[in-house]
Protein backbone atom coordinates (compact mmCIF):
# COMPACT_ATOMS: atom_id res chain seq x y z
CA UNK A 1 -8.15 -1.03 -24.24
CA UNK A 2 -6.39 1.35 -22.67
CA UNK A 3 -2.57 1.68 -21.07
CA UNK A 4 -0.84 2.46 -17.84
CA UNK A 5 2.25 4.89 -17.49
CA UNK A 6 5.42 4.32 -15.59
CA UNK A 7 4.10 6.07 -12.49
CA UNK A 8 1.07 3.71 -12.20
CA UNK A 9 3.08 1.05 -12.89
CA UNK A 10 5.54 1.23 -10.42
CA UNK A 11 2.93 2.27 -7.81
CA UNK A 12 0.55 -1.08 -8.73
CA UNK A 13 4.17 -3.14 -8.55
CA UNK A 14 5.02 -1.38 -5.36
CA UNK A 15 1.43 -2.46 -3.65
CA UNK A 16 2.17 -5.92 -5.10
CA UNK A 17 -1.17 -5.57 -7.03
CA UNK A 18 0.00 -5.73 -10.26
CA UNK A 19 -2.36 -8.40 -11.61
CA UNK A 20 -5.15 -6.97 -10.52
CA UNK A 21 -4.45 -4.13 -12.09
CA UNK A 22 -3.71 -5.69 -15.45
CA UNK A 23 -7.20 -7.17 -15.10
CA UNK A 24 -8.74 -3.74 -14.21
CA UNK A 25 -6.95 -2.30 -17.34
CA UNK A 26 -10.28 -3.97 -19.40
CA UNK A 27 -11.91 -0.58 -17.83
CA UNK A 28 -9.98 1.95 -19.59
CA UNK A 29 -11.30 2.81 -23.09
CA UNK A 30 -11.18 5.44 -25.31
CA UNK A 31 -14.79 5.84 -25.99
CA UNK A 32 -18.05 6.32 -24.25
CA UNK A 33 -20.67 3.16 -24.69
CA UNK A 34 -24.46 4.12 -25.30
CA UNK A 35 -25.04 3.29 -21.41
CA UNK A 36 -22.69 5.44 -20.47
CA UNK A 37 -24.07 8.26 -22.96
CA UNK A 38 -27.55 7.57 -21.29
CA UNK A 39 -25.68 8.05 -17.27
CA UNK A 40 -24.11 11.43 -18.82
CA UNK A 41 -27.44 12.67 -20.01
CA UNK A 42 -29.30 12.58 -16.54
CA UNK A 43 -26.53 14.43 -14.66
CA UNK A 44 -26.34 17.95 -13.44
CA UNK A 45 -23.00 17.94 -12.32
CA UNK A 46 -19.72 17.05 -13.36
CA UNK A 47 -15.98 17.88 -11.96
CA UNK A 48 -13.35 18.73 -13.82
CA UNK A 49 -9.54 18.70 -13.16
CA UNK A 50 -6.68 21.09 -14.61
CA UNK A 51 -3.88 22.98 -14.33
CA UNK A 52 -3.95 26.99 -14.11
CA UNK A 53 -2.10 29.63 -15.75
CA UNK A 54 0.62 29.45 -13.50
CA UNK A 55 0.57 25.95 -13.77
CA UNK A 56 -1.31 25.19 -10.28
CA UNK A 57 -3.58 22.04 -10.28
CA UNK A 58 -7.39 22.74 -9.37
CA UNK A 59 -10.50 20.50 -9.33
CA UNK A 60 -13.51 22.13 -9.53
CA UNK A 61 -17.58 21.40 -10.78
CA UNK A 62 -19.87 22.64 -13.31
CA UNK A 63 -23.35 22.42 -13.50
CA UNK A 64 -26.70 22.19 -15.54
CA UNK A 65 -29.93 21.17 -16.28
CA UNK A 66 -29.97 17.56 -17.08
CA UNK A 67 -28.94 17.57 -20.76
CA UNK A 68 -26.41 19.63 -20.26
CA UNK A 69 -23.53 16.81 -20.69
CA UNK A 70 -23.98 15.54 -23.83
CA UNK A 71 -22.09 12.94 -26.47
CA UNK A 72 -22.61 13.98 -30.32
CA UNK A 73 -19.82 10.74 -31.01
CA UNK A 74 -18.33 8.11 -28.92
CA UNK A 75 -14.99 10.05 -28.58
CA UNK A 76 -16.72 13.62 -27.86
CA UNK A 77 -18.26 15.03 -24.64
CA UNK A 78 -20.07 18.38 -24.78
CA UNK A 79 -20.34 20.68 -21.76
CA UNK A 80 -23.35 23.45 -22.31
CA UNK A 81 -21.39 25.57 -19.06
CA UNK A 82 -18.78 27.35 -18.57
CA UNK A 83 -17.08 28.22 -15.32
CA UNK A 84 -18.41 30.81 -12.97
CA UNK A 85 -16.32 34.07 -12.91
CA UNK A 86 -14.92 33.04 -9.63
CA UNK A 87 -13.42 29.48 -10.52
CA UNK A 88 -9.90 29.41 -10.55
CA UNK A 89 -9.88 27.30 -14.18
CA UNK A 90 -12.54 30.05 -15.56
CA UNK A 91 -9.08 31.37 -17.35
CA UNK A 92 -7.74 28.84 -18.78
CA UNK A 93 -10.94 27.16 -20.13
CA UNK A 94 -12.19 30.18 -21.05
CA UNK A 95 -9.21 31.03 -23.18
CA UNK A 96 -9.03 27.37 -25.03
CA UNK A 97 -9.06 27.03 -27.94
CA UNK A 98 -9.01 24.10 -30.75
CA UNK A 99 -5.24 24.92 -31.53
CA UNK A 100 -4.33 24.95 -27.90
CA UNK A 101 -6.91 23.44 -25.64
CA UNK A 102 -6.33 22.17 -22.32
CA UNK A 103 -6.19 19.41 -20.45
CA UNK A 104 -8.81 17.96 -18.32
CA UNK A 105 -9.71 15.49 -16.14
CA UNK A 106 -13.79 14.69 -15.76
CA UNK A 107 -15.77 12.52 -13.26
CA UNK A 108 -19.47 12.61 -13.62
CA UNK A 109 -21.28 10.67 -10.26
CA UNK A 110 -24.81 10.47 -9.28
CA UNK A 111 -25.08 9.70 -5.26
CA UNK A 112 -28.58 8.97 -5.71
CA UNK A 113 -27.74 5.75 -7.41
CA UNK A 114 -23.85 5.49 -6.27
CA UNK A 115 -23.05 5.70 -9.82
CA UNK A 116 -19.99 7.28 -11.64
CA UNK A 117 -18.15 7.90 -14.56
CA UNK A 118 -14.39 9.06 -15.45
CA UNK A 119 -13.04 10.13 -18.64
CA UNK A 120 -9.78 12.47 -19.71
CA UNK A 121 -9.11 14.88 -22.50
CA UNK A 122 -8.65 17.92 -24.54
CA UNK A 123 -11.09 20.34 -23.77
CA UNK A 124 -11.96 23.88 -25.22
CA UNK A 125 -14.33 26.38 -25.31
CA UNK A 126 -17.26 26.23 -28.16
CA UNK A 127 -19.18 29.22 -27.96
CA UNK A 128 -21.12 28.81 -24.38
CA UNK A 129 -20.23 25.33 -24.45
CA UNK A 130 -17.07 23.33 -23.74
CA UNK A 131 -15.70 20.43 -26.19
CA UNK A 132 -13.99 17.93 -24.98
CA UNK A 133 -12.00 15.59 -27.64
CA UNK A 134 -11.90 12.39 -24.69
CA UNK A 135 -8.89 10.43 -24.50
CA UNK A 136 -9.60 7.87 -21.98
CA UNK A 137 -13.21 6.76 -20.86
CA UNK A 138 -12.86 5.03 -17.28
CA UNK A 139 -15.38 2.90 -15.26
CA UNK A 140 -15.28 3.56 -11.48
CA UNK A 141 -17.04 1.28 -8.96
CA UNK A 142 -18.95 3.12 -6.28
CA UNK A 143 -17.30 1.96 -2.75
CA UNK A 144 -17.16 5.08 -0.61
CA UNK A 145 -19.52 7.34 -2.05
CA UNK A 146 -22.36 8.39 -0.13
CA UNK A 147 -25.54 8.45 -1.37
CA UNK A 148 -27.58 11.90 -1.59
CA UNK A 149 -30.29 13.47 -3.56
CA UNK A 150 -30.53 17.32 -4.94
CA UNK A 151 -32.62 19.78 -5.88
CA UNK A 152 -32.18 23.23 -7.17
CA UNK A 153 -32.55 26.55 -5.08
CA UNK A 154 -35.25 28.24 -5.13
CA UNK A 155 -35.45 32.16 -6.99
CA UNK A 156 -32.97 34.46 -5.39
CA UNK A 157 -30.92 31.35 -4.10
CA UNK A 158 -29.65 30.16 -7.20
CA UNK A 159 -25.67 31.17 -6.58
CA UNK A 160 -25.74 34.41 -8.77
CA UNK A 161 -22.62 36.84 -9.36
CA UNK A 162 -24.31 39.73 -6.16
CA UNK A 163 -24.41 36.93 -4.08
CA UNK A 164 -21.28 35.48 -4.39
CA UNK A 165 -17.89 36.07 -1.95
CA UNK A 166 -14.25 34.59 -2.43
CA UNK A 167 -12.17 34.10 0.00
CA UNK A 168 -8.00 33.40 -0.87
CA UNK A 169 -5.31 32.68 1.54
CA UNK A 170 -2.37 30.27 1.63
CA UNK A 171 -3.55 28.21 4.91
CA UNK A 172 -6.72 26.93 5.93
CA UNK A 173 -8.95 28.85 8.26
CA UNK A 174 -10.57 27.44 11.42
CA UNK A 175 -13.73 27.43 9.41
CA UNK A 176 -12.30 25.66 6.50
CA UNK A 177 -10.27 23.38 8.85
CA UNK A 178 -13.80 22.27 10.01
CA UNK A 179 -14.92 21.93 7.19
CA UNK A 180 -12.49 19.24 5.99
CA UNK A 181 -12.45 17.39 9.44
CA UNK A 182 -16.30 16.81 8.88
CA UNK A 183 -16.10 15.84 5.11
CA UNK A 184 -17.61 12.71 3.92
CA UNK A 185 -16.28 13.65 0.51
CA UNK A 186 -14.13 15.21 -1.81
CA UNK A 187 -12.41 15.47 -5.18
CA UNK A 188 -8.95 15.17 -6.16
CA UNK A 189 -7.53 16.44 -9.15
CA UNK A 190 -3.69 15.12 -10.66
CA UNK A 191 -2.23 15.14 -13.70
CA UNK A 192 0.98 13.09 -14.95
CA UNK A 193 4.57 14.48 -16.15
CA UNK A 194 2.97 15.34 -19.31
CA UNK A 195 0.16 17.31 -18.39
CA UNK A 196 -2.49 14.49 -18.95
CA UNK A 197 -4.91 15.34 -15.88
CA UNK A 198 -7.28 13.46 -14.01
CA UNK A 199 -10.31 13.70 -11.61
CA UNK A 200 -11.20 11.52 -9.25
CA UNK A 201 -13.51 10.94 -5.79
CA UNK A 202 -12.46 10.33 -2.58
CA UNK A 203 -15.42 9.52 0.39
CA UNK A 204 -15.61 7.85 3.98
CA UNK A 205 -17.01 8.72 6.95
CA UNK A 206 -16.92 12.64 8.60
CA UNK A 207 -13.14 12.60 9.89
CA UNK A 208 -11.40 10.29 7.61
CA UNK A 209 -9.53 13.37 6.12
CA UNK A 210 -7.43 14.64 8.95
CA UNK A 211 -6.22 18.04 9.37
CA UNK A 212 -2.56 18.17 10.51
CA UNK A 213 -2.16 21.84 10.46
CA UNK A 214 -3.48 24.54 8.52
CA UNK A 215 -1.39 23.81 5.60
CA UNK A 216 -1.55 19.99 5.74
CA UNK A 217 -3.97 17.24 5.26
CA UNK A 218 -3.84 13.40 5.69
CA UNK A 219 -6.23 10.90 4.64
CA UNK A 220 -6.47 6.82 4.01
CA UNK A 221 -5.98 5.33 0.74
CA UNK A 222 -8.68 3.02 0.98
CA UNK A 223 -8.70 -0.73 -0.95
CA UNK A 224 -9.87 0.02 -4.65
CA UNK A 225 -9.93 -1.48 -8.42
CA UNK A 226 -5.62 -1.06 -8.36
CA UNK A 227 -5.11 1.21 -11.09
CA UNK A 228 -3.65 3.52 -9.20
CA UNK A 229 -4.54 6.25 -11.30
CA UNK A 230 -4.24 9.01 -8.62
CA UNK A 231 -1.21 8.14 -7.36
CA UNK A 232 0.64 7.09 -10.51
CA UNK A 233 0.12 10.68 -11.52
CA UNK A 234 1.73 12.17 -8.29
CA UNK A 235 4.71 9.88 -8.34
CA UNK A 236 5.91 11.51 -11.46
CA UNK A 237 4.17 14.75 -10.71
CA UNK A 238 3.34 16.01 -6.95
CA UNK A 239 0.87 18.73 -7.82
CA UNK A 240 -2.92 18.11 -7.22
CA UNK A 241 -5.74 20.18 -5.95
CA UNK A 242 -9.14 19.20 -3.80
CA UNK A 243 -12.53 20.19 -4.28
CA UNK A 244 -14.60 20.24 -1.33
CA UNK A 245 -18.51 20.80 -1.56
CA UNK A 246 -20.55 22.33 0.74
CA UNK A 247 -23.91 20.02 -0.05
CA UNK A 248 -26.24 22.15 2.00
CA UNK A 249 -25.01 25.69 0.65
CA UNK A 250 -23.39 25.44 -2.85
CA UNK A 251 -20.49 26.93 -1.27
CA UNK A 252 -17.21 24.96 -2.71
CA UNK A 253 -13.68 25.32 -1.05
CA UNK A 254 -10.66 24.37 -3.87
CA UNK A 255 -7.22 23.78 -2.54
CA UNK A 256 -4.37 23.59 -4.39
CA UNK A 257 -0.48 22.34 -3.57
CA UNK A 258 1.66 19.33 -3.60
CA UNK A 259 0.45 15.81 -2.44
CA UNK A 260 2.83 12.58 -1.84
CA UNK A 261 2.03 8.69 -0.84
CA UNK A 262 2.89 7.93 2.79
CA UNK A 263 3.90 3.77 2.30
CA UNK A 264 5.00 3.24 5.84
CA UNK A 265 3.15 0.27 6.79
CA UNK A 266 3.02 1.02 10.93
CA UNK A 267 1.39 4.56 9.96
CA UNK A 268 -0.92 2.79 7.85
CA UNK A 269 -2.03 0.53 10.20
CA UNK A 270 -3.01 3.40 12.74
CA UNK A 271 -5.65 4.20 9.99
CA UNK A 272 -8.60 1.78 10.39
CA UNK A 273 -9.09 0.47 6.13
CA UNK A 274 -6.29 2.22 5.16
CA UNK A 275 -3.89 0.15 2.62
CA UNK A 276 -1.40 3.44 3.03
CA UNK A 277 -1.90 7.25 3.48
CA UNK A 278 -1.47 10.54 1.01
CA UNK A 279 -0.10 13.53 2.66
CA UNK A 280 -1.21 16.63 0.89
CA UNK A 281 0.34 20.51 1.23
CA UNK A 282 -1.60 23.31 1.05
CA UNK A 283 0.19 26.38 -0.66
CA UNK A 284 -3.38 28.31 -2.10
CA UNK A 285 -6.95 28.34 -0.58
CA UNK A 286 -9.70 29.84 -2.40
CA UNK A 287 -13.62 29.23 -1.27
CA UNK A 288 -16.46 30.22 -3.40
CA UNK A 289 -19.85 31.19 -1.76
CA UNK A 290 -23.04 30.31 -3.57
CA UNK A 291 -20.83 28.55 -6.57
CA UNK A 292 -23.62 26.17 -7.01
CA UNK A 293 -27.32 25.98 -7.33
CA UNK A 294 -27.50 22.55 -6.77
CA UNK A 295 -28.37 21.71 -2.97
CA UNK A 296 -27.79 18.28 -2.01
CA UNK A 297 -30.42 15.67 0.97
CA UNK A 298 -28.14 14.38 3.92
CA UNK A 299 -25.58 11.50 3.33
CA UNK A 300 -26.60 8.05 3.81
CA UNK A 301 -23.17 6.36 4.02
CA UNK A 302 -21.43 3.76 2.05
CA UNK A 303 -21.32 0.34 3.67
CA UNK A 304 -17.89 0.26 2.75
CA UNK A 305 -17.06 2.73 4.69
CA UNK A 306 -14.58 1.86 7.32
CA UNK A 307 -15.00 3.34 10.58
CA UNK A 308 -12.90 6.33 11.76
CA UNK A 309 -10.48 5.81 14.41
């Protein structure tokens, strides 16, 4: 069985769902069960978590055939990808290495089935491949992810190198401000005072991310399993960074900055489902074109879902 730090700690105490939590502790191991090697083995996607050169937090995806995620033992993931040129963690995986590898957060899901998987490591680069040496393996229950199918684009669709552009800025354009006001999901990546990162998933219906200005978003923190495992990391450390997928395109838009945990109850309550709100800061913008072959069916949403005020 796994163990909290003091930042989840404090947070779960702080929410008065510390019990809870110490019950939900039974799904944090350090190794990944033959079901769970099976759920891997069927996915073509997978998002990973990190920190950049410069130290900035990212999340952002890889993809590949099913196969492509792969478990030789029960405390070893392999990833047969590497990052697209483009990525802003294709540096620092790239340059991994056994003696120094990073550190990663993972979440595998599968919205056809509203299934996912978490796990955190060590990860570096094998040849064409990515090893990751797992430290924690985490079950997730699916509330608030929507469910969708995928398929691959077609020849001359597929997301190569000509066809790719990048946009950076340090504030979201009225494009990209859409295209968080309509987002049924995204991905958050954290990592603790130590460096130990994490990915997780964030969904609800089209608005329940707000956009308070270009350089600042706001969404709910909706009722969960109480580890806390986001927002333990950001009490001790406040950097993160979002992942936003464009299903229809491929097209991905990462942010990066600081986020922090809004506990004012009267805010809160101004939030339909929300048990308390994370404010996040945009200081870096960069959106990928074509970063993914994978094109994904329209969203049938969670029931959990709580409506948007």
């Amino acid at each position: 069985m796994g163990t909290y730090h003091s930042g989840e700690i404090a947070v779960q105490e702080r929410a008065g769902l510390a019990d809870q939590a110490r019950f939900s502790l039974g799904g944090i191991g350090e190794t990944v069960p033959p079901v769970a090697r099976d759920f891997l083995a069927e996915q073509p996607l997978i998002v990973l978590g990190g920190a950049d050169a410069e130290g900035r937090i990212w999340a952002t995806q890889l993809t590949g055939e099913p196969g492509f995620l792969r478990v030789p033992d029960p405390r070893t993931l392999l990833i047969d990808a590497l990052p697209i040129p483009e990525d802003p963690l294709a540096g620092v995986l790239d340059a991994a290495g056994p003696d120094a590898p990073a550190l990663i957060g993972m979440i595998a899901i599968e919205p056809a089935t509203r299934r996912r998987m978490r796990m955190n490591g060590r990860v570096h680069r094998a040849g064409d491949a990515l090893r990751v040496d797992l430290d924690q393996v985490i079950s997730n229950c699916p509330k608030y992810l929507q469910k969708r199918d995928h398929h691959r684009a077609g020849p001359g669709r597929d997301g190569g190198p000509g066809g790719r552009a990048v946009e950076a800025a340090g504030a979201l354009s009225t494009a990209q401000q859409l295209t968080v006001s309509t987002a049924d999901t995204f991905f958050v990546a954290t990592a603790s005072d130590r460096g130990d990162a994490d990915a997780s998933h964030r969904g609800g219906n089209p608005g329940f991310v707000q956009v308070v200005s270009p350089t600042l978003l706001r969404w709910p923190d909706y009722i969960g399993n109480a580890m806390f495992l986001t927002l333990g990391n950001l009490l001790l450390n406040p950097a993160a960074g979002l992942l936003f997928p464009d299903w229809e395109t491929g097209a991905v838009l990462h942010l990066s900055g600081t986020a922090r945990t809004v506990w004012d109850a009267e805010e809160a309550a101004r939030v339909p489902g929300a048990q308390r709100l994370v404010e996040f800061s945009v200081e870096a913008v960069r959106e990928i074109s074509a970063a993914s072959p994978l094109r994904w069916t329209d969203p049938g949403y969670s029931r959990f879902n709580p409506p948007v005020g």
